[in-house]
PDB file of N, CA and C in Angstrom:
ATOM      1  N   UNK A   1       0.837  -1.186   0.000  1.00  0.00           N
ATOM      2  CA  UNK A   1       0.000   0.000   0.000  1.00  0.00           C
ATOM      3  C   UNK A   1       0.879   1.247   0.000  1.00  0.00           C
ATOM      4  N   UNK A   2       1.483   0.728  -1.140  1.00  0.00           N
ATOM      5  CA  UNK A   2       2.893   2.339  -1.493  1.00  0.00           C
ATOM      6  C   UNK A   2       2.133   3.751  -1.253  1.00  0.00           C
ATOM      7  N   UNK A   3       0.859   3.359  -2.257  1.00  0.00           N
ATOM      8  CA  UNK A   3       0.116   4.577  -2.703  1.00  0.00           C
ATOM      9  C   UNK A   3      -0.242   5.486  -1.167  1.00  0.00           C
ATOM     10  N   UNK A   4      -0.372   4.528  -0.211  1.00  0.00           N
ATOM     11  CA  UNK A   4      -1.032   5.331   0.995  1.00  0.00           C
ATOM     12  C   UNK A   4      -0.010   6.273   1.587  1.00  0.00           C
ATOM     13  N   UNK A   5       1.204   5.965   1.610  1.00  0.00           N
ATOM     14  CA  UNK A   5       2.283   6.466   2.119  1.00  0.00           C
ATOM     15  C   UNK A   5       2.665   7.830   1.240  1.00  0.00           C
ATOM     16  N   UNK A   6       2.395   7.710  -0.130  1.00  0.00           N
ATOM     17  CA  UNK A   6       3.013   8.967  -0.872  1.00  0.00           C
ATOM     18  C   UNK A   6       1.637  10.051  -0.761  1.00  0.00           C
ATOM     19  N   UNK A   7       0.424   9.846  -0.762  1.00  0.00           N
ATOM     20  CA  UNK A   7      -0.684  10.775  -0.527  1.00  0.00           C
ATOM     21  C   UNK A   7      -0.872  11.208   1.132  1.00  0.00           C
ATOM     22  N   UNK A   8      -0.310  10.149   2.289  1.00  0.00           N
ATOM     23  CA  UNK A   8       0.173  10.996   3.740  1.00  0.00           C
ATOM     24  C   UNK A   8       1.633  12.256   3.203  1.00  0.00           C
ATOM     25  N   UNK A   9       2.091  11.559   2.715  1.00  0.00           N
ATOM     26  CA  UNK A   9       3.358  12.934   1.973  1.00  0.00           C
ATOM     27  C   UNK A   9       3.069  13.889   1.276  1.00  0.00           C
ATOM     28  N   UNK A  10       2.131  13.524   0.204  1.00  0.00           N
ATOM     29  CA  UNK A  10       1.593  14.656  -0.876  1.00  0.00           C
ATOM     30  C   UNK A  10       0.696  15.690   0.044  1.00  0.00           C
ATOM     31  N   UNK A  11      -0.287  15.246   0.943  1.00  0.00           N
ATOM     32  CA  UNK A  11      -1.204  15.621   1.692  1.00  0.00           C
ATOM     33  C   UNK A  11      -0.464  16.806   2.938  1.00  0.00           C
ATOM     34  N   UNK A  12       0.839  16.237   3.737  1.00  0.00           N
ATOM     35  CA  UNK A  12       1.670  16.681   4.233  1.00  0.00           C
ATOM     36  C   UNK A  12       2.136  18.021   4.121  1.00  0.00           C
ATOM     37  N   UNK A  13       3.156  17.876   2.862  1.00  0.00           N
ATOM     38  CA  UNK A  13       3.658  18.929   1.984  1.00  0.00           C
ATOM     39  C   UNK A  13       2.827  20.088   2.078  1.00  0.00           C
ATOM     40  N   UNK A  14       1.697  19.409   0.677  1.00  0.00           N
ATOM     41  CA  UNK A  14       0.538  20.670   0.301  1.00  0.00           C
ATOM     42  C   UNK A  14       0.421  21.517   1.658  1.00  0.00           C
ATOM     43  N   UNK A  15       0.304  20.750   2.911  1.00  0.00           N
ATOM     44  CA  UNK A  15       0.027  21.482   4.706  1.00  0.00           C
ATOM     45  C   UNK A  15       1.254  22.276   4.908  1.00  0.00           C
ATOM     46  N   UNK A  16       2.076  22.168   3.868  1.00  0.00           N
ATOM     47  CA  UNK A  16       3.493  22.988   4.345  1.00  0.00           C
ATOM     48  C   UNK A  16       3.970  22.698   6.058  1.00  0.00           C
ATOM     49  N   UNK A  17       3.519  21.110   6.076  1.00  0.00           N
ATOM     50  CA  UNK A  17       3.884  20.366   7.832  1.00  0.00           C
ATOM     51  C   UNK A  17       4.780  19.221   7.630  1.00  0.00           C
ATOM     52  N   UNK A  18       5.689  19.559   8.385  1.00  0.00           N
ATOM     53  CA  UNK A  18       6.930  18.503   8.556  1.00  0.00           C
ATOM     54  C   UNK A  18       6.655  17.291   8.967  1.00  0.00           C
ATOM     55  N   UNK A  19       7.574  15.896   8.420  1.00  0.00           N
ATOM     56  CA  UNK A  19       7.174  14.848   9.825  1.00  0.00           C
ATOM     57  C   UNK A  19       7.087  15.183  10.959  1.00  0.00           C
ATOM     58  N   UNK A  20       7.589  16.002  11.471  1.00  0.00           N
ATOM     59  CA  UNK A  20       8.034  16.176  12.748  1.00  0.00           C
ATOM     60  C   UNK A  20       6.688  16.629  13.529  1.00  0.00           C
ATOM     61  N   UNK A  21       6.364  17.779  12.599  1.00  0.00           N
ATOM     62  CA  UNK A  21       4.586  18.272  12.945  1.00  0.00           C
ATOM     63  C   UNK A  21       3.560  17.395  12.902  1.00  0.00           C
ATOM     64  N   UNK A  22       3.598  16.211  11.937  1.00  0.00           N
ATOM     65  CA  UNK A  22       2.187  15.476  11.920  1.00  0.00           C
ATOM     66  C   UNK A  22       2.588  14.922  12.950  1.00  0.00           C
ATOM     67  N   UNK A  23       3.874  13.957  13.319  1.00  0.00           N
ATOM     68  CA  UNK A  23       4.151  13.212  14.468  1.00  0.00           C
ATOM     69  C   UNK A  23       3.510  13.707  15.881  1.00  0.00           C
ATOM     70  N   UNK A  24       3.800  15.068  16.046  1.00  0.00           N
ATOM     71  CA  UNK A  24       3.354  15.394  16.697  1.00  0.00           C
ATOM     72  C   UNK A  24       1.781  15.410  17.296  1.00  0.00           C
ATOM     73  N   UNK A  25       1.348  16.116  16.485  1.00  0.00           N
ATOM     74  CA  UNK A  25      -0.020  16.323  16.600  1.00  0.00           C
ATOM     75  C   UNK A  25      -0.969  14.905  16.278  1.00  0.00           C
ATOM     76  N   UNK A  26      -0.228  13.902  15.646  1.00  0.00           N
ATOM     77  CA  UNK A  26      -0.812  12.468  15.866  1.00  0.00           C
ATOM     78  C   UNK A  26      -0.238  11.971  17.035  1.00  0.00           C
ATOM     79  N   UNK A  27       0.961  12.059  17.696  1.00  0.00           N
ATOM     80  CA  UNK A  27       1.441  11.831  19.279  1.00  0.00           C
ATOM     81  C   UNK A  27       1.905  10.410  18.406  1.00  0.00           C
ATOM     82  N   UNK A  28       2.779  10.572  17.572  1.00  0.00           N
ATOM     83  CA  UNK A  28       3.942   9.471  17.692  1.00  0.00           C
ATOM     84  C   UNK A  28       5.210   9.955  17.134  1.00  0.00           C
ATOM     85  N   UNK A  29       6.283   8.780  16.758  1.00  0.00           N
ATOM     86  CA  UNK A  29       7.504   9.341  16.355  1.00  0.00           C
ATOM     87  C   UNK A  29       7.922  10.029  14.819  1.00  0.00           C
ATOM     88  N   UNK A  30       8.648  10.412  14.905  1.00  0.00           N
ATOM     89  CA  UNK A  30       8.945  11.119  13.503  1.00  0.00           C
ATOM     90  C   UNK A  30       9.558   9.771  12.436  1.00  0.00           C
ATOM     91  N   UNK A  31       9.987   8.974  13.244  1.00  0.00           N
ATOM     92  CA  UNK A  31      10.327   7.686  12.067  1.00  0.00           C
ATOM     93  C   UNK A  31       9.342   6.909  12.311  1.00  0.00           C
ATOM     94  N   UNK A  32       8.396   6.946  12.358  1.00  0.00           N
ATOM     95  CA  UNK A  32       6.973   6.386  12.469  1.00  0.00           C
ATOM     96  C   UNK A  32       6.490   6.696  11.409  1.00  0.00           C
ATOM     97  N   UNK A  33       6.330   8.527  10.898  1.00  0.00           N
ATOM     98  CA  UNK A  33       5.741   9.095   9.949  1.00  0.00           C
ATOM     99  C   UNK A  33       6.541   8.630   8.484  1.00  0.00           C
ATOM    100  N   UNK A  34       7.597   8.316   8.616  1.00  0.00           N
ATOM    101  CA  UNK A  34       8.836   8.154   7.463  1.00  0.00           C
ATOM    102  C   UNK A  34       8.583   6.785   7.085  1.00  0.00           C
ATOM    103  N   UNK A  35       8.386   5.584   7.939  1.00  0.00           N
ATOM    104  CA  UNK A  35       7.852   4.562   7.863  1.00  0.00           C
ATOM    105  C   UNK A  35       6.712   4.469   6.925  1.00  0.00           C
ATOM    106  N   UNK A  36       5.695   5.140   7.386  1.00  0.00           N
ATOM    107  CA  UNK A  36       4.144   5.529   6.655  1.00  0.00           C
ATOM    108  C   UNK A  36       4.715   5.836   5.258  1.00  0.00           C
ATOM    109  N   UNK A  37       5.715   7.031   5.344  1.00  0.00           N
ATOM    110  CA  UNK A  37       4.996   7.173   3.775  1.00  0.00           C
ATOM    111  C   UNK A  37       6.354   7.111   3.118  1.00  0.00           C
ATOM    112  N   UNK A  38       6.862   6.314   3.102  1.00  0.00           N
ATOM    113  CA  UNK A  38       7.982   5.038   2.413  1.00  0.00           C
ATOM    114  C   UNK A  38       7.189   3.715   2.271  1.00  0.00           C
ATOM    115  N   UNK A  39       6.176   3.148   2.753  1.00  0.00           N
ATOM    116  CA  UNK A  39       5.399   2.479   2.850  1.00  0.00           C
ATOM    117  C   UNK A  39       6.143   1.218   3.186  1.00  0.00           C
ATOM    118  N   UNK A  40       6.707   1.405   4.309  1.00  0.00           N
ATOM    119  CA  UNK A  40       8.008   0.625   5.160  1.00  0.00           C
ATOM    120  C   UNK A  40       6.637  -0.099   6.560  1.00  0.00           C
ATOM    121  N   UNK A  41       5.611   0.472   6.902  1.00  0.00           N
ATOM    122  CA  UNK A  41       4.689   0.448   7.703  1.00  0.00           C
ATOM    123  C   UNK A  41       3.563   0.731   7.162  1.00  0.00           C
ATOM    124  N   UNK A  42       2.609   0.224   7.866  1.00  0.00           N
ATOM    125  CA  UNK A  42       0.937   0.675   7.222  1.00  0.00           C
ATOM    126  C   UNK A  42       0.647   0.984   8.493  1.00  0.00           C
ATOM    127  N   UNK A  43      -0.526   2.307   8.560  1.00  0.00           N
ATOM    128  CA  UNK A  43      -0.838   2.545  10.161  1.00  0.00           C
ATOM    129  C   UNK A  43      -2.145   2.027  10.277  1.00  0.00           C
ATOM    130  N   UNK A  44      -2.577   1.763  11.495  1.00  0.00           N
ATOM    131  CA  UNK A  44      -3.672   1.193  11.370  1.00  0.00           C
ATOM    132  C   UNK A  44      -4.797   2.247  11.177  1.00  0.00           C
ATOM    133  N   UNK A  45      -6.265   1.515  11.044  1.00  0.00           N
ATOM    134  CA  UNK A  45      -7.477   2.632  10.671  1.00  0.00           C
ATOM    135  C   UNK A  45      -7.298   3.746  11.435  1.00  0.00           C
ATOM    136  N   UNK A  46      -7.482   3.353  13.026  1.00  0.00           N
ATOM    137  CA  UNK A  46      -7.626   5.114  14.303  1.00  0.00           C
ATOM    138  C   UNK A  46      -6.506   5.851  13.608  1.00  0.00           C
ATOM    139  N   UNK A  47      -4.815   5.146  13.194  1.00  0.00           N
ATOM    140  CA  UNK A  47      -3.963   6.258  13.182  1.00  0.00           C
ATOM    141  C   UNK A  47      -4.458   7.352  11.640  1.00  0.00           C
ATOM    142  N   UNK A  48      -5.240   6.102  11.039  1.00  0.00           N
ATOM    143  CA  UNK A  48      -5.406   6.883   9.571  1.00  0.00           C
ATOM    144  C   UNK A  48      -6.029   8.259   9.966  1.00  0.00           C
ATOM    145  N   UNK A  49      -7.474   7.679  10.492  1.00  0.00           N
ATOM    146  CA  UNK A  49      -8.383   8.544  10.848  1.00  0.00           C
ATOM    147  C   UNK A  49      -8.091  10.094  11.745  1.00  0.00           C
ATOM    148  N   UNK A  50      -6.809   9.874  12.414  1.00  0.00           N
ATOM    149  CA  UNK A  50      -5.849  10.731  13.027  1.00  0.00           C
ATOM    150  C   UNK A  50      -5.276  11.587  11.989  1.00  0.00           C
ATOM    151  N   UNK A  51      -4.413  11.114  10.720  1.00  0.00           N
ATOM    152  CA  UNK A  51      -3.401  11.754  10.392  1.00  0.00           C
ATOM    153  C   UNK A  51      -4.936  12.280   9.405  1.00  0.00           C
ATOM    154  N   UNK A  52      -5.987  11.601   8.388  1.00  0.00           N
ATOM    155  CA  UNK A  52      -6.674  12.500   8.053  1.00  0.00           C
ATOM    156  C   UNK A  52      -7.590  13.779   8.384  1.00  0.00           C
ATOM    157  N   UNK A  53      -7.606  13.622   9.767  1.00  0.00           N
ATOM    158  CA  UNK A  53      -7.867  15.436  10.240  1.00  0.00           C
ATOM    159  C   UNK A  53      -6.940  16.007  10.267  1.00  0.00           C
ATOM    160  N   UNK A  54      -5.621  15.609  11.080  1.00  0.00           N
ATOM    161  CA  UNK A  54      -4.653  16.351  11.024  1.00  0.00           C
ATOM    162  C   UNK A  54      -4.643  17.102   9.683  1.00  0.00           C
ATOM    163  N   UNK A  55      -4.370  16.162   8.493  1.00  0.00           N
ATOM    164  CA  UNK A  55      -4.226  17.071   7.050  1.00  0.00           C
ATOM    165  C   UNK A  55      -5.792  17.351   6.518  1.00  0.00           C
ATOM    166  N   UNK A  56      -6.625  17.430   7.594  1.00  0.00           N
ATOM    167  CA  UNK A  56      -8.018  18.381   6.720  1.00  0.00           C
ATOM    168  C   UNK A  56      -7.752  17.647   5.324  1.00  0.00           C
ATOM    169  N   UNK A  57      -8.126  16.267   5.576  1.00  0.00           N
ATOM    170  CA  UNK A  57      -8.693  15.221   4.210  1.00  0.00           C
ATOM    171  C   UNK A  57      -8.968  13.844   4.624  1.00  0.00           C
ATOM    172  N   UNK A  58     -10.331  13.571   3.664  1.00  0.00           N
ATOM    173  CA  UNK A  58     -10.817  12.632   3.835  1.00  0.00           C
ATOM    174  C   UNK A  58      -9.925  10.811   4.201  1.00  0.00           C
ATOM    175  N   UNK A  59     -10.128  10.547   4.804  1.00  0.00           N
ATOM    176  CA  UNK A  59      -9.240   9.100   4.816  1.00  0.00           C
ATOM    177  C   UNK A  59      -9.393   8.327   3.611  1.00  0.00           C
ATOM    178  N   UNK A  60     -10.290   8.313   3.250  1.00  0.00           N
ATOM    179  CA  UNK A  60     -10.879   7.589   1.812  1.00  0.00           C
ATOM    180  C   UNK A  60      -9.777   8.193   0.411  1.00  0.00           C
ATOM    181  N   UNK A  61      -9.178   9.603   0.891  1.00  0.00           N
ATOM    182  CA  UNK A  61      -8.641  10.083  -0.153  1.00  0.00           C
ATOM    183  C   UNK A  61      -7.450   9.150   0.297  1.00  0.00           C
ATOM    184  N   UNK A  62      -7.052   9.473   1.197  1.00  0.00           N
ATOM    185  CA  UNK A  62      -5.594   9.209   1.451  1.00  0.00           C
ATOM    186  C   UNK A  62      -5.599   7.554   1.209  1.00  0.00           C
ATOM    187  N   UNK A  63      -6.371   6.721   1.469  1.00  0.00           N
ATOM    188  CA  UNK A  63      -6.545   5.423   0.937  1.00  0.00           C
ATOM    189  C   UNK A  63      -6.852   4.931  -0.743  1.00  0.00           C
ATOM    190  N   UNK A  64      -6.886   6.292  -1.401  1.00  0.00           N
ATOM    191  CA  UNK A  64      -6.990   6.023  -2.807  1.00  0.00           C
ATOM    192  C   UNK A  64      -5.739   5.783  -3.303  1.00  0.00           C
ATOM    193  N   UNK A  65      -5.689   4.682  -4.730  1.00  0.00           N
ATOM    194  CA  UNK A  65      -4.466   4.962  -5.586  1.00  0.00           C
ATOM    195  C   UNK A  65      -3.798   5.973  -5.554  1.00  0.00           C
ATOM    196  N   UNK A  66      -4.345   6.947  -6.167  1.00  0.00           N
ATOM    197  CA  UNK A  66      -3.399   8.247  -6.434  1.00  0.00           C
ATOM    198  C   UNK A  66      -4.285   9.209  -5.624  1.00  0.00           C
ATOM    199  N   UNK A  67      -4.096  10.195  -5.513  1.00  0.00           N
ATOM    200  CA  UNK A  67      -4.331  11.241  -4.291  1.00  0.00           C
ATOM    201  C   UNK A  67      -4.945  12.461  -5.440  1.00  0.00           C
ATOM    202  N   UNK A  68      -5.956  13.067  -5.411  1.00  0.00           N
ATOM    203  CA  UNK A  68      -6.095  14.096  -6.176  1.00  0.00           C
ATOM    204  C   UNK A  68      -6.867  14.797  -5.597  1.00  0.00           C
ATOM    205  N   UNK A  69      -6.309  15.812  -5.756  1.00  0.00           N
ATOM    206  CA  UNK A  69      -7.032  17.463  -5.191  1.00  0.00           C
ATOM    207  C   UNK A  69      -8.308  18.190  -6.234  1.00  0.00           C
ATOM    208  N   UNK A  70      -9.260  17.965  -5.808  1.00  0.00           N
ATOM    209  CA  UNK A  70     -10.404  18.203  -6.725  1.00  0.00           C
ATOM    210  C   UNK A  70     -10.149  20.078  -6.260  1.00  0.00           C
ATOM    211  N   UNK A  71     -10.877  20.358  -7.534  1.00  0.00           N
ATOM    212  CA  UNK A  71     -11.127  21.951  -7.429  1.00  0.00           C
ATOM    213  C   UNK A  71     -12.063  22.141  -7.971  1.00  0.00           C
ATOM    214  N   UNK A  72     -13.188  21.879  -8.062  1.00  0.00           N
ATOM    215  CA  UNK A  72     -14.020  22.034  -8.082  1.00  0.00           C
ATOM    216  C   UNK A  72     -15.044  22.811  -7.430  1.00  0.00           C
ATOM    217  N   UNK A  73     -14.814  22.456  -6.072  1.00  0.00           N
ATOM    218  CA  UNK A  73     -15.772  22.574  -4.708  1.00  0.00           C
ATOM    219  C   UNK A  73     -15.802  21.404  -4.318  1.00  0.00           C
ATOM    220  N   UNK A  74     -16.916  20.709  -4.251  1.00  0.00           N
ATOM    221  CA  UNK A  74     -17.114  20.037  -3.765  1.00  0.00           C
ATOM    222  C   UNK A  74     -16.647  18.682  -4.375  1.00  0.00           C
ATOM    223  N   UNK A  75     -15.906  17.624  -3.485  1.00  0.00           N
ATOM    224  CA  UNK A  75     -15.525  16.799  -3.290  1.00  0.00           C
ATOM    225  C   UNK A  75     -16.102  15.241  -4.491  1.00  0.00           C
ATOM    226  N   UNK A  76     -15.785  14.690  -5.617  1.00  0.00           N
ATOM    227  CA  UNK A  76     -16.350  13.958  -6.112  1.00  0.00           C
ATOM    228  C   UNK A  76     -16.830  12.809  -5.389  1.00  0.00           C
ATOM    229  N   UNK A  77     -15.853  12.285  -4.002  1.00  0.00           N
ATOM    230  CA  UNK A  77     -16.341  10.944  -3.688  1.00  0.00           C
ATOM    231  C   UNK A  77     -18.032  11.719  -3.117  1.00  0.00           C
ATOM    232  N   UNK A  78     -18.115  12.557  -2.169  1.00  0.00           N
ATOM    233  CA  UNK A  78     -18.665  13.096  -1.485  1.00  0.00           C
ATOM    234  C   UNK A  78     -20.081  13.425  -2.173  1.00  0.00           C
ATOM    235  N   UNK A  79     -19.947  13.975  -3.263  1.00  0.00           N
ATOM    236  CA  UNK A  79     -21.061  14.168  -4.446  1.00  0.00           C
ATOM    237  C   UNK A  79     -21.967  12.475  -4.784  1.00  0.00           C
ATOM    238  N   UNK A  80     -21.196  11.138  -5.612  1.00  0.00           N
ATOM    239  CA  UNK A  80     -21.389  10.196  -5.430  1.00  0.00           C
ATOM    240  C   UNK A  80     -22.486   9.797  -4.329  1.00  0.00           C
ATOM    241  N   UNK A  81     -21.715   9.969  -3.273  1.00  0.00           N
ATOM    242  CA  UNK A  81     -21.711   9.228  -1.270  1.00  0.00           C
ATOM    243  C   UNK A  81     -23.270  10.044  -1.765  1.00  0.00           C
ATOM    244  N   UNK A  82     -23.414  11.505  -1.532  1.00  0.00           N
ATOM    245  CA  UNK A  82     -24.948  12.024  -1.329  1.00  0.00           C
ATOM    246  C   UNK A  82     -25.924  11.256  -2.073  1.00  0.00           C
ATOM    247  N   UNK A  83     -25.723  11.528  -3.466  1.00  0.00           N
ATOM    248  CA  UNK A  83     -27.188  10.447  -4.339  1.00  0.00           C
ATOM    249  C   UNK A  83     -26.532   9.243  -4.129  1.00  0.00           C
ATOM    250  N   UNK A  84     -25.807   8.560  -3.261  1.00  0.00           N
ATOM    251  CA  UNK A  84     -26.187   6.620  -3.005  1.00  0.00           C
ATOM    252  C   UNK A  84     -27.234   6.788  -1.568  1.00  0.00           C
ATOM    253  N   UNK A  85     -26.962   7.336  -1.075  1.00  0.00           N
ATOM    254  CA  UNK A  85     -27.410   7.770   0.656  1.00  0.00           C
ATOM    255  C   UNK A  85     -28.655   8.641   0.520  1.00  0.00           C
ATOM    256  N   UNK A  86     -28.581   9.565  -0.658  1.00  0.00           N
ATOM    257  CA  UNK A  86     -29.669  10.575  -0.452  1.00  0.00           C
ATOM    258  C   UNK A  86     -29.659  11.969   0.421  1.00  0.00           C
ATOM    259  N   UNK A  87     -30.047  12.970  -0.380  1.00  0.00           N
ATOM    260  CA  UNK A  87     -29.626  14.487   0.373  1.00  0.00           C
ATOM    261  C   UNK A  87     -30.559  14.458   1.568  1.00  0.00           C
ATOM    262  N   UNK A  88     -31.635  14.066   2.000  1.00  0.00           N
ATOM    263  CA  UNK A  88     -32.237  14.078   3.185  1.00  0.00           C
ATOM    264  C   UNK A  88     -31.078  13.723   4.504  1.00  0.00           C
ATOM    265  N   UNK A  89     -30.670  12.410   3.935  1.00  0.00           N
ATOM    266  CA  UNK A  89     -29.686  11.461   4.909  1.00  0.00           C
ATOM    267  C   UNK A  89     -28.614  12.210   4.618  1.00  0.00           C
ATOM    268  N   UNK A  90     -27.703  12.546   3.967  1.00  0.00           N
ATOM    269  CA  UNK A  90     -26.945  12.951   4.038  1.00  0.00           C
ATOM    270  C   UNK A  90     -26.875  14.453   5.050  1.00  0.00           C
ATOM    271  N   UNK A  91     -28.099  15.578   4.795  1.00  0.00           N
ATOM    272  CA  UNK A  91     -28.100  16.957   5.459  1.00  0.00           C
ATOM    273  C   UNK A  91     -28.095  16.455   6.605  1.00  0.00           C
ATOM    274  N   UNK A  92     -28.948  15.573   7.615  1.00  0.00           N
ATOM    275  CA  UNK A  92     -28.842  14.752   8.443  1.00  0.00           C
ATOM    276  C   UNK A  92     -27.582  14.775   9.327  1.00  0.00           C
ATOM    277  N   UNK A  93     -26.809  13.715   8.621  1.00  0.00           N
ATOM    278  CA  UNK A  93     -25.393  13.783   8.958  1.00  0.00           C
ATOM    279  C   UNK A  93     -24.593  14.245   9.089  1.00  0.00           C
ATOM    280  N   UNK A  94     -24.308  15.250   8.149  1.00  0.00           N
ATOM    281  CA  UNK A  94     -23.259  16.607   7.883  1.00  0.00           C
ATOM    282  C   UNK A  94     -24.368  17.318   9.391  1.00  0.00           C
ATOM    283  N   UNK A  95     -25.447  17.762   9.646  1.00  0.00           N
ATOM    284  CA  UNK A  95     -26.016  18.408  10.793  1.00  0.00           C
ATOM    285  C   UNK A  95     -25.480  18.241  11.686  1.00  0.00           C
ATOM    286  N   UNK A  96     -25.783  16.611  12.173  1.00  0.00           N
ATOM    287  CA  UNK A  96     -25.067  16.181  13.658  1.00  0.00           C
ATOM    288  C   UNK A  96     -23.494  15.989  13.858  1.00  0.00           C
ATOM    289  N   UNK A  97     -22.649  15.850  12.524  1.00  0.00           N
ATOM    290  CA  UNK A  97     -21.386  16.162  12.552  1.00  0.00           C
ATOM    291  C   UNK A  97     -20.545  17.037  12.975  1.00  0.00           C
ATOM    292  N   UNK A  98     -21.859  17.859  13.024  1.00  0.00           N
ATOM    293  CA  UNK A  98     -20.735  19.443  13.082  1.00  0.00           C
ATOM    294  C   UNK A  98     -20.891  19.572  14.323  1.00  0.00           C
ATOM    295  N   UNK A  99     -21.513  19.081  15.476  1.00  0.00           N
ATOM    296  CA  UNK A  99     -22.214  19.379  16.601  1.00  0.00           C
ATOM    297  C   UNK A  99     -21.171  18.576  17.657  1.00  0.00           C
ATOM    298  N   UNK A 100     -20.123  17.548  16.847  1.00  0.00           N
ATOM    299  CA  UNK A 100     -19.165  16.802  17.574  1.00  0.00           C
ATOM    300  C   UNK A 100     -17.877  17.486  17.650  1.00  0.00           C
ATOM    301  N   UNK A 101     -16.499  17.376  18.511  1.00  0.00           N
ATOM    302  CA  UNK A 101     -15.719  17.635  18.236  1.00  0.00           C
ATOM    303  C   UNK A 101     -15.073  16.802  17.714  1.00  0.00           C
ATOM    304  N   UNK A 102     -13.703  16.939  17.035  1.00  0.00           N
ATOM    305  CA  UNK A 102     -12.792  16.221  16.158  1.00  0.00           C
ATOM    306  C   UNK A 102     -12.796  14.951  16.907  1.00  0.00           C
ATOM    307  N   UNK A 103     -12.217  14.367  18.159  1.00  0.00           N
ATOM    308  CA  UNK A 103     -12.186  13.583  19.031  1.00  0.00           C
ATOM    309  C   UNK A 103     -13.612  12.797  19.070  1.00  0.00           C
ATOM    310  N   UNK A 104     -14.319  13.302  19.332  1.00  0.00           N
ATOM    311  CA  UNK A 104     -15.726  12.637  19.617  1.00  0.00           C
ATOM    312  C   UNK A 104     -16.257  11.974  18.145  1.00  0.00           C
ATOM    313  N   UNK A 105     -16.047  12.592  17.142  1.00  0.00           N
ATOM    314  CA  UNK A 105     -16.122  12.115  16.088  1.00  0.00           C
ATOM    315  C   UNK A 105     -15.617  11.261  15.220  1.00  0.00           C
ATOM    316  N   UNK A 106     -14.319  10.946  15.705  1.00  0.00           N
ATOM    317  CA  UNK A 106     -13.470   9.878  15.542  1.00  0.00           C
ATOM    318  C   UNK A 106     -14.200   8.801  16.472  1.00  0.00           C
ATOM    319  N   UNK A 107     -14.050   8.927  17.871  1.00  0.00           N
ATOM    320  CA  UNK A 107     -14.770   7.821  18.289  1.00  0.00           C
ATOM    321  C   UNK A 107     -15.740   7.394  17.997  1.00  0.00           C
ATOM    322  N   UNK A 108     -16.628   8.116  17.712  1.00  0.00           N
ATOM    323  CA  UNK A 108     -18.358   7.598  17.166  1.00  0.00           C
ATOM    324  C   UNK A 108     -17.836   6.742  15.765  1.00  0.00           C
ATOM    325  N   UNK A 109     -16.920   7.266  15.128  1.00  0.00           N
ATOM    326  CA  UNK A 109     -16.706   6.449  13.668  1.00  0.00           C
ATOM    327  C   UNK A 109     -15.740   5.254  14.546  1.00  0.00           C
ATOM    328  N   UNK A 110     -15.563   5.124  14.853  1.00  0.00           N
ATOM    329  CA  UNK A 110     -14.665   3.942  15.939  1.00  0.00           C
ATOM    330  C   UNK A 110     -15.634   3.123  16.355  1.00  0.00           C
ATOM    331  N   UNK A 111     -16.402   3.342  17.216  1.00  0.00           N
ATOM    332  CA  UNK A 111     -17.547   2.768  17.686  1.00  0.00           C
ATOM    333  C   UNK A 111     -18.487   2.071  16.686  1.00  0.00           C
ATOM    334  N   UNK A 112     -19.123   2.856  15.362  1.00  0.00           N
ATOM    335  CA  UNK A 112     -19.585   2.361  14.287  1.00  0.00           C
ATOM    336  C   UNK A 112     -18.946   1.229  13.585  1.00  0.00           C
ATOM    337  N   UNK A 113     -17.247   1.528  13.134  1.00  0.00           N
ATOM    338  CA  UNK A 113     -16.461   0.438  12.837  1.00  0.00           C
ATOM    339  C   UNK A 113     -16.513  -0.857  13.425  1.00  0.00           C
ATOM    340  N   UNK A 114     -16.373  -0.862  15.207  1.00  0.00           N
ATOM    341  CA  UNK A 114     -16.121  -1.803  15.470  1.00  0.00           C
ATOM    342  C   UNK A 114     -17.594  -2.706  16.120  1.00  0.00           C
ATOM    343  N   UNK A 115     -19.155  -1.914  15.514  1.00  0.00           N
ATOM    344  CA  UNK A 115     -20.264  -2.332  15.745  1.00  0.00           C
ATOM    345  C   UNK A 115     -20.028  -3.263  14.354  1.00  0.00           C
ATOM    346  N   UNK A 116     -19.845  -2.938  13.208  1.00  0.00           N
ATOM    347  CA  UNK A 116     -20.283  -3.750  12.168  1.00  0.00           C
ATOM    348  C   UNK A 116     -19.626  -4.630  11.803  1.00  0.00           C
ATOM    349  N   UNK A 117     -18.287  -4.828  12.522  1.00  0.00           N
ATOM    350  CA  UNK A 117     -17.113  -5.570  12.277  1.00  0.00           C
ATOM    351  C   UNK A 117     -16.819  -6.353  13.265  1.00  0.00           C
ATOM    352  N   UNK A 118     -17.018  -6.560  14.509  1.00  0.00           N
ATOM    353  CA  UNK A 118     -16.889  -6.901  15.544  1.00  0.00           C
ATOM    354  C   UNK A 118     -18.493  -8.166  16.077  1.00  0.00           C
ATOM    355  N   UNK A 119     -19.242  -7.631  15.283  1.00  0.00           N
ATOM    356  CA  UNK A 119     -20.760  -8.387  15.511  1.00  0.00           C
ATOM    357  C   UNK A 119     -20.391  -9.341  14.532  1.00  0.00           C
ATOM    358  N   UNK A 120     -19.988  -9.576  13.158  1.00  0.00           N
ATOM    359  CA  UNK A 120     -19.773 -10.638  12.235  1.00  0.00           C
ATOM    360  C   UNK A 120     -19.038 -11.744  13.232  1.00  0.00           C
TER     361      UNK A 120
END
C-alpha cells in the first residue's frame, strides 16, 4: 500500500507540515511518519483517521491509488456518497457532525467500525 504512504506525503507537503509536525499532533515518532509514507509500515485505521484530520482530508482520499485534489468545490467521492445515501440522509449527517468535536467524532466512527465488524 505504497500509494497510501506517498498521498500521507503529498497531503503533508501541500500542509506545508513537517514529519516532525504530523508526528506530533498524531502523538507518535517522527520515524513512524517516514515509515508511513515510504510504505516501510501501514498505520492502522484510528492512526489513519488521526493523520486525516490532522491534514483536513478525507481518509478515503488518502486510501486512494493516487491522491487528487479536486477543485471544483465540492468533493467527487462526497457528491457520489450524497445520491447513493440521499440528500435528506446525508443533510442529516453533515447536521449532527458538526455538533461533535474532532475527538468525539473519531470515536463515534470507531464505535460504528467496530459495531459492524466486531458483531460478524
Amino acid at each position: 500500500m505504497a500509494s497510501l504512504g506517498k498521498n500521507i506525503q503529498q497531503c503533508r507537503e501541500k500542509r506545508k507540515m513537517s514529519q516532525q509536525d504530523l508526528a506530533i499532533r498524531i502523538r507518535c515518532g517522527t520515524k513512524t511518519i517516514e515509515k508511513y509514507e515510504t510504505g516501510e509500515s501501514i498505520p492502522d485505521i484510528q492512526t489513519i483517521l488521526k493523520i486525516s484530520t490532522v491534514l483536513d482530508v478525507p481518509a478515503s482520499e488518502l486510501l486512494e491509488q493516487e491522491y487528487q485534489s479536486h477543485s471544483s468545490g465540492i468533493d467527487h467521492e462526497i457528491e457520489q456518497l450524497v445520491k447513493e445515501i440521499g440528500t435528506k440522509k446525508a443533510k442529516l449527517i453533515l447536521k449532527k457532525a458538526k455538533e461533535f468535536s474532532e475527538d468525539d467524532f473519531l470515536r463515534a466512527i470507531q464505535m460504528l467500525y467496530e459495531m459492524k465488524y466486531k458483531a460478524n
